[in-house]
Protein backbone atom coordinates (compact mmCIF):
# COMPACT_ATOMS: atom_id res chain seq x y z
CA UNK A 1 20.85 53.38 170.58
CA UNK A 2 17.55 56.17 171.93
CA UNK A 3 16.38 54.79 175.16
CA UNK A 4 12.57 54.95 175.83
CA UNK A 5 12.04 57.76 177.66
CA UNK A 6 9.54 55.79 179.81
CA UNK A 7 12.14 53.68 181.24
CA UNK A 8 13.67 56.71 182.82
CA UNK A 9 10.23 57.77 183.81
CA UNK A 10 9.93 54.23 185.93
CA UNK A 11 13.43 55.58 187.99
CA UNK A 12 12.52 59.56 188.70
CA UNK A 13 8.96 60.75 186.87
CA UNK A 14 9.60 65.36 187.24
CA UNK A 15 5.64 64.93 189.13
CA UNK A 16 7.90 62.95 191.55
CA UNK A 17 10.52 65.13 191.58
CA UNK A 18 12.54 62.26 192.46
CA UNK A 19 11.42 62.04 196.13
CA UNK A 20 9.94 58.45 194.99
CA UNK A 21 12.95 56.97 195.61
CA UNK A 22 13.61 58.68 198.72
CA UNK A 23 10.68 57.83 200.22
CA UNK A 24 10.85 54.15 198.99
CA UNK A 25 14.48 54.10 200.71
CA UNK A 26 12.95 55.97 203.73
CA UNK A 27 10.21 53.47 204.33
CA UNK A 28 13.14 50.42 204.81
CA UNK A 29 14.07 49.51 208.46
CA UNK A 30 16.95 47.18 209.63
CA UNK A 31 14.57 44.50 209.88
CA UNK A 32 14.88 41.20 207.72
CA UNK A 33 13.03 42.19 204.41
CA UNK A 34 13.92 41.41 200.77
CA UNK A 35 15.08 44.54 200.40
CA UNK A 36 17.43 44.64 203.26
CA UNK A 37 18.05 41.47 204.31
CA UNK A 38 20.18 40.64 207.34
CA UNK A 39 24.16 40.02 206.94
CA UNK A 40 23.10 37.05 209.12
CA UNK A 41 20.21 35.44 207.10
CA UNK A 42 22.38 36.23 203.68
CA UNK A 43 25.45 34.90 204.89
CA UNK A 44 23.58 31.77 205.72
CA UNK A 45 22.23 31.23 202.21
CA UNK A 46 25.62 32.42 200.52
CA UNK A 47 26.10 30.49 196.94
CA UNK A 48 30.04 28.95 197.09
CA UNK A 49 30.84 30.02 193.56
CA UNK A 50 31.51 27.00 190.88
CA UNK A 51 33.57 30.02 189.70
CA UNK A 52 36.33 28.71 190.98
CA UNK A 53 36.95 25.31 190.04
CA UNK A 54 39.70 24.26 188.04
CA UNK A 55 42.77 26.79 187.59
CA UNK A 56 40.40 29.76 186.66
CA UNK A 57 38.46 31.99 188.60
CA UNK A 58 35.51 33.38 186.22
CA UNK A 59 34.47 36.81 186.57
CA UNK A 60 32.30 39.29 184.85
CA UNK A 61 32.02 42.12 183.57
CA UNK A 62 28.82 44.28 182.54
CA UNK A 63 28.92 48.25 180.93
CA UNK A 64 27.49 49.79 177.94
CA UNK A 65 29.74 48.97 174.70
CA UNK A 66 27.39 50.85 173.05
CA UNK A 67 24.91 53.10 173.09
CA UNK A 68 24.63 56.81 174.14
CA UNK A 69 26.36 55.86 177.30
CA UNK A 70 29.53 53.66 175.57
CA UNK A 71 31.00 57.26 175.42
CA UNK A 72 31.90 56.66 178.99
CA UNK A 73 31.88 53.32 179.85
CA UNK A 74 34.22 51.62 177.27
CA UNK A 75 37.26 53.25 178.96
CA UNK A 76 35.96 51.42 182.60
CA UNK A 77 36.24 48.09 181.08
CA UNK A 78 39.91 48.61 179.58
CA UNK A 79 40.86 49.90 183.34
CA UNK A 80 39.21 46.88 184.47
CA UNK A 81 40.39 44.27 181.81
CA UNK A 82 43.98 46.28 182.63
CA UNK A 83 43.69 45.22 186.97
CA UNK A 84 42.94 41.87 185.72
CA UNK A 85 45.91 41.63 183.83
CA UNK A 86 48.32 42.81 185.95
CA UNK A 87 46.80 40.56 188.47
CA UNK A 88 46.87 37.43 186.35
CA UNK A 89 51.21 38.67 185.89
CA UNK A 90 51.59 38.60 189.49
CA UNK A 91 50.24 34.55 190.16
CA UNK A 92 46.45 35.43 189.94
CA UNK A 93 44.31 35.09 192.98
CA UNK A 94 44.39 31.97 195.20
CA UNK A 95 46.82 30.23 192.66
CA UNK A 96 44.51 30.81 189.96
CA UNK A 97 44.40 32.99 187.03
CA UNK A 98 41.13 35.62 186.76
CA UNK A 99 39.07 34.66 183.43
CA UNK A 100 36.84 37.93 182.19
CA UNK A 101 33.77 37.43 180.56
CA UNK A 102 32.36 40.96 179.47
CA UNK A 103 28.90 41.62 178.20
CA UNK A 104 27.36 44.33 176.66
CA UNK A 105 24.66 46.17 178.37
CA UNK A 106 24.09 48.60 176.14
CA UNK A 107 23.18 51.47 177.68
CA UNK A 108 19.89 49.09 178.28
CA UNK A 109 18.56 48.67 181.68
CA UNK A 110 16.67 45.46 180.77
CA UNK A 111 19.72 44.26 178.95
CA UNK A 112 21.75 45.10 182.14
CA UNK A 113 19.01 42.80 184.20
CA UNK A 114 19.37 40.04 181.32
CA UNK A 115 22.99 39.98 181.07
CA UNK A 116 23.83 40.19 184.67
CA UNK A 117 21.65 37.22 185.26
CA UNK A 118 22.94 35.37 182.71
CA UNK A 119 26.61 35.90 184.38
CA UNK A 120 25.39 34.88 187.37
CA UNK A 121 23.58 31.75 186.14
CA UNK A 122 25.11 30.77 182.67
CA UNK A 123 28.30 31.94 183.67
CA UNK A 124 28.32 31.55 187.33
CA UNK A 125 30.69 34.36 187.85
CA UNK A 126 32.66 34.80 191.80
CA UNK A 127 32.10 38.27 191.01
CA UNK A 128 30.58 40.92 188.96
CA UNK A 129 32.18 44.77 187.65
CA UNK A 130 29.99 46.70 186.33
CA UNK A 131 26.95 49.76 185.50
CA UNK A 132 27.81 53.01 184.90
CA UNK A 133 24.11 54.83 185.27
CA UNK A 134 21.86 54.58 188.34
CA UNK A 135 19.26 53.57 186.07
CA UNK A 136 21.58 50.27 185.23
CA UNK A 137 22.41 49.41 188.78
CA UNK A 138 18.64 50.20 189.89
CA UNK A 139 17.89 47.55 187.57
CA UNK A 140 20.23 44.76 188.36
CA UNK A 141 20.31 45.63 191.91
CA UNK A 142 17.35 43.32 192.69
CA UNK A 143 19.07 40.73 190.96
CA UNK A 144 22.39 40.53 192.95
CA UNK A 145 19.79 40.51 196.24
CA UNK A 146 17.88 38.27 195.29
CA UNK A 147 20.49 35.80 194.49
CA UNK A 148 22.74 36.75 196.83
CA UNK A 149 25.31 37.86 194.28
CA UNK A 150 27.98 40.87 194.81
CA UNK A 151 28.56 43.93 192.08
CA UNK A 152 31.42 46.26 192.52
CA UNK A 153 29.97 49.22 191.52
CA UNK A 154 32.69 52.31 190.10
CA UNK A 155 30.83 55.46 189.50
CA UNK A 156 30.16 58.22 192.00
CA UNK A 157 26.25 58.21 192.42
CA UNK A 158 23.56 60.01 194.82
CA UNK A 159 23.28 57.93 197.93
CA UNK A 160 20.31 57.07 199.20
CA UNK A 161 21.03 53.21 198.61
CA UNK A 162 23.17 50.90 201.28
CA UNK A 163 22.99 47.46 199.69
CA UNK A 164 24.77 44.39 201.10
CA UNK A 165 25.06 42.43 197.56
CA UNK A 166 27.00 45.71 196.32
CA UNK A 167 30.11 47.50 196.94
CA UNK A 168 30.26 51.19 195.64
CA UNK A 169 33.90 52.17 194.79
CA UNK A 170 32.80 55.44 193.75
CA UNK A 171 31.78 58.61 195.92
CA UNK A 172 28.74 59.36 198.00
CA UNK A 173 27.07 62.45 197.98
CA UNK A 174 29.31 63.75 201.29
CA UNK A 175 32.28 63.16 198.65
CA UNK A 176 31.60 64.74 195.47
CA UNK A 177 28.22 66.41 194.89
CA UNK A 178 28.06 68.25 198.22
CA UNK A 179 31.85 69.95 198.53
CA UNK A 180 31.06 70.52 195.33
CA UNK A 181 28.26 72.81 196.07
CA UNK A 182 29.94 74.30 198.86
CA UNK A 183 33.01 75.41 197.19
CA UNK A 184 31.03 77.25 194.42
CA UNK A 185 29.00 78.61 197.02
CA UNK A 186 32.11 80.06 198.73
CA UNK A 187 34.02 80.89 195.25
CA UNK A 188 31.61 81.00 192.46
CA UNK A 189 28.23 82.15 193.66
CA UNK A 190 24.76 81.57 195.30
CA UNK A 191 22.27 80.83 192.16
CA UNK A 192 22.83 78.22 190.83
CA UNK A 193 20.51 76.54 187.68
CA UNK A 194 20.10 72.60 188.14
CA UNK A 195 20.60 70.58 184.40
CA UNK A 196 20.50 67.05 184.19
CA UNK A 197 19.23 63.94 182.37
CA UNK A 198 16.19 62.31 182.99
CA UNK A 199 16.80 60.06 185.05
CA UNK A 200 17.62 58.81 188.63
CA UNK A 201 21.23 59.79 189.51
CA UNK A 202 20.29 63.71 188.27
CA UNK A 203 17.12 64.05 190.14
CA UNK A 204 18.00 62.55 193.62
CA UNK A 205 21.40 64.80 193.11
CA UNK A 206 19.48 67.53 192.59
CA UNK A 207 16.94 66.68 195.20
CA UNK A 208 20.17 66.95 197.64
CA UNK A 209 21.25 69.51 196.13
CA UNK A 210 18.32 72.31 196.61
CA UNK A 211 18.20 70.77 199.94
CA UNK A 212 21.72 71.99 200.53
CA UNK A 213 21.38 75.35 199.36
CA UNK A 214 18.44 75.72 201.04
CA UNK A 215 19.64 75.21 204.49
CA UNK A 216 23.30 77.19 203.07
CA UNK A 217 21.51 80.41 202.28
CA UNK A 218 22.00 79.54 198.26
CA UNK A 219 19.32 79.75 195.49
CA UNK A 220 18.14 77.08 192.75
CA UNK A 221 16.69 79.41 190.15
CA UNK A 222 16.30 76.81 187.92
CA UNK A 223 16.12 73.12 187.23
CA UNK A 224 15.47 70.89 183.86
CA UNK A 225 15.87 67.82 182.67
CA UNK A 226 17.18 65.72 179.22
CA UNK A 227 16.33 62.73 178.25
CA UNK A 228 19.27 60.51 177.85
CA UNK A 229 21.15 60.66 174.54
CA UNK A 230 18.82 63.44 173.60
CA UNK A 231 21.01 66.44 172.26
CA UNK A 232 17.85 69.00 172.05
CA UNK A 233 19.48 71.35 174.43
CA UNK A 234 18.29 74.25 173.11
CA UNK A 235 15.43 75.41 175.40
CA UNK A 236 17.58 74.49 178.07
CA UNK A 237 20.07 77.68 177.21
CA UNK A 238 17.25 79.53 176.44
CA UNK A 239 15.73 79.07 180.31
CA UNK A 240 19.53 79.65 181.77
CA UNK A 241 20.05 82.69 180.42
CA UNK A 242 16.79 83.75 181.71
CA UNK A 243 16.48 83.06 184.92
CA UNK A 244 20.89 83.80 184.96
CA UNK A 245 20.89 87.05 182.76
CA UNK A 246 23.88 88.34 184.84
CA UNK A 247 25.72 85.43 185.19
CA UNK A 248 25.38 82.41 187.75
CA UNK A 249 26.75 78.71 188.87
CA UNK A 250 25.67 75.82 186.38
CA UNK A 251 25.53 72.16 187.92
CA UNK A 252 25.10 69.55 185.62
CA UNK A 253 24.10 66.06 186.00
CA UNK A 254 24.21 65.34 182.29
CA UNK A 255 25.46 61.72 181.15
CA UNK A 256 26.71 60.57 178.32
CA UNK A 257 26.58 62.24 174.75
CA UNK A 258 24.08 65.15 175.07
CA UNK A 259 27.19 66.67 176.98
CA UNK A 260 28.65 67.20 173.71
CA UNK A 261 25.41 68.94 172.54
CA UNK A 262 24.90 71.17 176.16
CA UNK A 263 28.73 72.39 176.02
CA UNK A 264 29.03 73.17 171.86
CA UNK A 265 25.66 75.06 172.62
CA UNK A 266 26.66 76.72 176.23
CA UNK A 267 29.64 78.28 174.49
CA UNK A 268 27.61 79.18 170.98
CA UNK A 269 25.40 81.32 173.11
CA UNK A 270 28.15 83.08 174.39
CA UNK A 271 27.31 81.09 178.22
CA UNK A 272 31.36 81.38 179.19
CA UNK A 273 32.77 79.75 182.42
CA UNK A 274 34.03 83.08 183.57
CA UNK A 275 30.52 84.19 184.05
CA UNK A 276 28.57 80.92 183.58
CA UNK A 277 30.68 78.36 185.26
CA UNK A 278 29.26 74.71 184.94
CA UNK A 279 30.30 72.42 187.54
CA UNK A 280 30.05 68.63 186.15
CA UNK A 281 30.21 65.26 187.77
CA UNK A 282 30.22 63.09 185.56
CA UNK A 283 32.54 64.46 183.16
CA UNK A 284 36.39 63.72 183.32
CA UNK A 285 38.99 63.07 181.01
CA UNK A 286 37.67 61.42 178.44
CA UNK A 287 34.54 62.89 178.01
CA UNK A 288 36.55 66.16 177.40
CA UNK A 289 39.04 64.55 175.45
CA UNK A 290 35.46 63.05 173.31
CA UNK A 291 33.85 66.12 173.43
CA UNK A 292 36.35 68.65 173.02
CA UNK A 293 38.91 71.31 175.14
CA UNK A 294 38.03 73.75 173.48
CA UNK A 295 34.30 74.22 175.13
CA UNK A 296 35.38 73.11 178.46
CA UNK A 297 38.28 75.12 179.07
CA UNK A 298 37.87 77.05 182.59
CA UNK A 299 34.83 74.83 183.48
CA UNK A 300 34.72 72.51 186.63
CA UNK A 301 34.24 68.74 187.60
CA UNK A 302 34.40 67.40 191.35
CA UNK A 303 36.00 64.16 191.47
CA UNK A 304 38.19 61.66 194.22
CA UNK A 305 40.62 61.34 191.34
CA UNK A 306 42.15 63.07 188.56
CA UNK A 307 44.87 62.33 186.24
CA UNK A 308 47.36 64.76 187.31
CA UNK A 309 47.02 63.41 191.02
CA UNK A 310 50.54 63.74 192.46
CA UNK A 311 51.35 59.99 193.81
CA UNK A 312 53.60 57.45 192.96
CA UNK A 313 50.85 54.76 192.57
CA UNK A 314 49.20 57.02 189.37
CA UNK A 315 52.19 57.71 187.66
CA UNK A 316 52.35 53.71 187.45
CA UNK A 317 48.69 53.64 186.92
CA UNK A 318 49.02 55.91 184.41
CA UNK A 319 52.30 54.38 182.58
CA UNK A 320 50.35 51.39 182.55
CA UNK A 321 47.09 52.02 181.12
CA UNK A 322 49.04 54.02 178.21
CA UNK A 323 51.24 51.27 177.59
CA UNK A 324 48.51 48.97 177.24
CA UNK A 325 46.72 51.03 175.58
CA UNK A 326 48.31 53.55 173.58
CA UNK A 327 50.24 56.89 174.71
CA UNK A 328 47.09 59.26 173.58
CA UNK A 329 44.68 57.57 175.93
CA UNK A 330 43.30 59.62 178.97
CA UNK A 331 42.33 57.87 182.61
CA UNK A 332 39.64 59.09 185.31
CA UNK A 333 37.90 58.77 188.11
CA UNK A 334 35.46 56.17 187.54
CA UNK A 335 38.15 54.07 185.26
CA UNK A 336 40.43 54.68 188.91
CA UNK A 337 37.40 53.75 190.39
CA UNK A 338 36.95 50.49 188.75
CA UNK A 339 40.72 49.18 188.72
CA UNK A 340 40.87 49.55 192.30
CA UNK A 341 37.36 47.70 192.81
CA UNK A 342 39.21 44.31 190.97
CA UNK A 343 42.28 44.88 193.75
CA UNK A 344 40.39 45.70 196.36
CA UNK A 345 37.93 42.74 195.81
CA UNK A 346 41.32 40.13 195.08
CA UNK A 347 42.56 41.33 198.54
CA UNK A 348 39.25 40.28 200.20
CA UNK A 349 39.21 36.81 198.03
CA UNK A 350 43.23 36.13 199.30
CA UNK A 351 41.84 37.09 202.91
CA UNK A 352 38.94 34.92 203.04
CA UNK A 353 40.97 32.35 201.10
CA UNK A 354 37.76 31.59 199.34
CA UNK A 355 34.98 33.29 196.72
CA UNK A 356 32.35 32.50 198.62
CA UNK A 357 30.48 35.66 198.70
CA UNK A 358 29.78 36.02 202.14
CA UNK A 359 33.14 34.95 203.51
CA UNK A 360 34.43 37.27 200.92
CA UNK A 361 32.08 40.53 201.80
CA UNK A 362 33.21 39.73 205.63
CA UNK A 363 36.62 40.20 204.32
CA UNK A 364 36.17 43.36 202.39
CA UNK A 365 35.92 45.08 205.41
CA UNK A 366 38.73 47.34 206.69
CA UNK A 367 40.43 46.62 202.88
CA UNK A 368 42.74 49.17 202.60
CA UNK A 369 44.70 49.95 199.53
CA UNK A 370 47.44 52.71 198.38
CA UNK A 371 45.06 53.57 195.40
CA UNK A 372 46.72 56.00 192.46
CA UNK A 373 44.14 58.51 193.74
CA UNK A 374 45.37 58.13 197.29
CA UNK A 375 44.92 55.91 200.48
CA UNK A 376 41.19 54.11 200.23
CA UNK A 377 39.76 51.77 203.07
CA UNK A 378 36.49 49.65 202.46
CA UNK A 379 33.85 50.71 205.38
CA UNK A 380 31.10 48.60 206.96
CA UNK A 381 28.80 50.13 204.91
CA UNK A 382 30.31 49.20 201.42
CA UNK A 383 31.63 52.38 200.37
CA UNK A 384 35.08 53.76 200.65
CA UNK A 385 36.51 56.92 202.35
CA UNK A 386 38.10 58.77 199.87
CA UNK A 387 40.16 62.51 198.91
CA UNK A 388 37.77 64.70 197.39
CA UNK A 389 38.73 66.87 194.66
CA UNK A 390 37.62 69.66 192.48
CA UNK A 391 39.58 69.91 188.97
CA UNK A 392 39.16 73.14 185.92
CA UNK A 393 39.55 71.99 183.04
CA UNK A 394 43.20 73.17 180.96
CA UNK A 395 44.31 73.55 178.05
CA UNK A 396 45.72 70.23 177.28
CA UNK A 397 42.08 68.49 178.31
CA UNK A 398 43.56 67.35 181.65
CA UNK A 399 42.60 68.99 184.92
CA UNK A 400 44.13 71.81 187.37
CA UNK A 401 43.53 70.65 190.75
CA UNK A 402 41.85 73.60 192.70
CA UNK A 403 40.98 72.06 195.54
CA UNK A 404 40.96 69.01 197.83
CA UNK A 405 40.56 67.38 201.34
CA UNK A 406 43.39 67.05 203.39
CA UNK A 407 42.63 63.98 204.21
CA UNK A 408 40.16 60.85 203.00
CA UNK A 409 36.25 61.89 203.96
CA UNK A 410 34.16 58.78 205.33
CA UNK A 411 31.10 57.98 202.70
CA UNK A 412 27.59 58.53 204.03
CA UNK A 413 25.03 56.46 202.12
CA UNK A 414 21.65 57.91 203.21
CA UNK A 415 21.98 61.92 202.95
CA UNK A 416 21.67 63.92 206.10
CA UNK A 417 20.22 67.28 204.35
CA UNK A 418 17.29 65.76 203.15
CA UNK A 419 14.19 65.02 205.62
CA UNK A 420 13.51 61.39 204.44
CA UNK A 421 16.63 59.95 205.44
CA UNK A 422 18.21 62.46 208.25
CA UNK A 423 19.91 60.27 210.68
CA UNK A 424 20.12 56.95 209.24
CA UNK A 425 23.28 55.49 208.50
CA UNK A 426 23.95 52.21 207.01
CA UNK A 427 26.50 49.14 208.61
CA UNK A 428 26.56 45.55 207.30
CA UNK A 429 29.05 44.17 209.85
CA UNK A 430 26.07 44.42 212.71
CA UNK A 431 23.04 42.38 212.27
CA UNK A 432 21.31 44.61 214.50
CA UNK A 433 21.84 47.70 211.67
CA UNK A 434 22.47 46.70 208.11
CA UNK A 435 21.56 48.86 205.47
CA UNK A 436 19.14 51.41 207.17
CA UNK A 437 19.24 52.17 210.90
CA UNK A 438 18.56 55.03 212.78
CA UNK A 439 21.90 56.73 214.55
């Protein structure tokens, strides 16, 4: 399905540069508004989901089954559909089994908003999984708010959000986009050319990310934009190997199927990752496996998670999700992501010994879980501290681990290298903070 380019316009316009969205986010205060209501005046007004009458607890569960972006989020909802199952094996949660009911948003944001209404309403979930894009959870995000719903949210994303009806399993900026920069500034170079599609998540990243090499002594050189599930990356090359004739660092916020167009083309014009190496996030496993080895061989990707992570917990992951769902099939971070979201939200149901949402957010707190990507714990601010890695890509489509944390990094929300929101931090536990407070 071709999106209409104005939709993306709505989330980051390039005369905004995406700074609309920081500003909007900078212009919030921990006071009790719509758009950051207190954990107080929520909790008060917390729906006790119907959800969970009878022997069933109904939950949903909301990607892109088709579309440019189904490319990517298909796998999420077998990893998700695969936590559920093993849960259901093991006596459910609260006695009861977990009943899935997935919708398609495809790669839609109105049909995100319609469908994760409808679960909320029709359905009357305990729970929602789901949105891969910024652009999807942008546009449900006032939904969940307004009726004082809870997403679990698994993709790594650019900050500069702190909600209290969501829970971000994925990484913060501080965990993926920024190490990222730093190690290629320290192994791979100081100019670096900014690619991305047109929308939110690429131009607040790359809003963070000049911002960073600014104040690191590195050098943006260049910076363009696709719209989603357009492949005309053409001009792109053209303007990289112009303003990079000798070589330089790639970032790329691409998502979803023009990847397979950029890379083909990056190698056709002879742009190689031992002078041109393209640093990804938000390409793993199988969007190599999808788009082939062969033109991603020696690039990068910074992740929390890879499938050649060293624990016992993702050799079982692993053994599990092939066994369910056939020995060929690939996991990754934001499938990781999203399996651990389903345990680490059953943990906070068994706590509170309810689905009430705000007895349940209350107990996500502190959640800790021996996750196949490593240790994880839930923070106040409804993102978890994770490992952060930095994989090349092999020959066999997985990922050599080059680099990671020695231990899990705390998230921060709202980004401390650009002006807007220097200094705020975000905490839900405290009425007198919540989502935007000054430290």
């Amino acid at each position: 399905m071709r999106i209409n380019r104005r939709k993306f316009l709505v989330y980051g316009s390039a005369s905004l540069g995406g700074t609309f969205f920081l500003k909007a986010c900078a212009n919030n205060s921990s006071t009790n508004t719509a758009e950051n209501p207190s954990p107080v005046a929520s909790d008060a007004a917390s729906p006790v989901s119907a959800a969970s009458n009878g022997n069933t607890i109904k939950v949903g569960i909301l990607h892109s089954l088709s579309g440019t972006m189904s490319i990517s989020e298909k796998s999420v909802v077998d990893a998700e559909k695969l936590a559920i199952k093993e849960i259901n094996a093991a006596g459910g949660v609260l006695g009861k089994q977990i009943e899935a009911i997935v919708e398609d948003g495809a790669s839609n944001w109105d049909t995100f908003r319609e469908k994760a209404t409808k679960l909320i309403d029709q359905d009357k979930v305990a729970v929602v999984f789901g949105c891969w894009t910024s652009a999807s959870r942008k546009n449900v995000k006032p939904v969940f708010e307004s009726k004082n719903h809870m997403l679990w949210y698994p993709v790594q994303y650019e900050g500069q959000e702190c909600s209290n009806s969501i829970f971000y399993t994925g990484a913060a900026p501080n965990q993926q986009i920024e190490p990222a920069v730093d190690w290629l500034l320290k192994n791979k170079g100081k100019e670096f050319f900014l690619v991305g599609s047109d929308y939110v998540f690429p131009r607040t990243a790359n809003t963070i990310i000049k911002a960073q090499l600014q104040a690191k002594n590195g050098k943006t050189v260049g910076e363009d934009y696709l719209p989603l599930g357009n492949t005309e990356v053409t001009p792109i090359i053209t303007k990289i190997k112009q303003t990079l004739p000798n070589g330089g660092v790639i970032f790329n916020t691409l998502n979803g199927d023009s990847n397979v167009a950029f890379f083909k083309q990056l190698q056709g014009a002879g742009l190689t990752p031992d002078k041109y190496p393209t640093m990804s996030v938000s390409i793993a496993e199988e969007e190599v496996k999808a788009i082939g080895v062969d033109y991603l061989k020696g690039h990068y990707a910074a992740w929390n998670y890879f499938m050649t992570v060293d624990t016992p917990e993702n050799k079982k992951f692993v053994e599990a999700f092939k066994k369910e769902y056939g020995s060929d099939r690939v996991t990754n971070d934001p499938m990781e992501a999203a399996y651990i979201g389903v345990y680490l939200w059953k943990q906070a149901v068994e706590k509170a010994k309810t689905t009430d949402i705000a007895k349940v957010r209350a107990a996500a707190y502190g959640q800790t879980l021996n996750a196949p990507e490593g240790k994880v714990t839930m923070e106040a601010n409804h993102h978890i501290s994770k490992i952060v890695r930095i994989g090349e890509v092999r020959d066999d489509g997985l990922f050599n681990i080059v680099y990671a944390t020695p231990a899990p990094v705390e998230p921060i929300p709202w980004n401390q290298f650009v002006k807007e929101t220097k200094g705020f931090a975000c905490d839900w536990s405290d009425p007198n903070k919540g989502g935007k407070y000054k430290v």
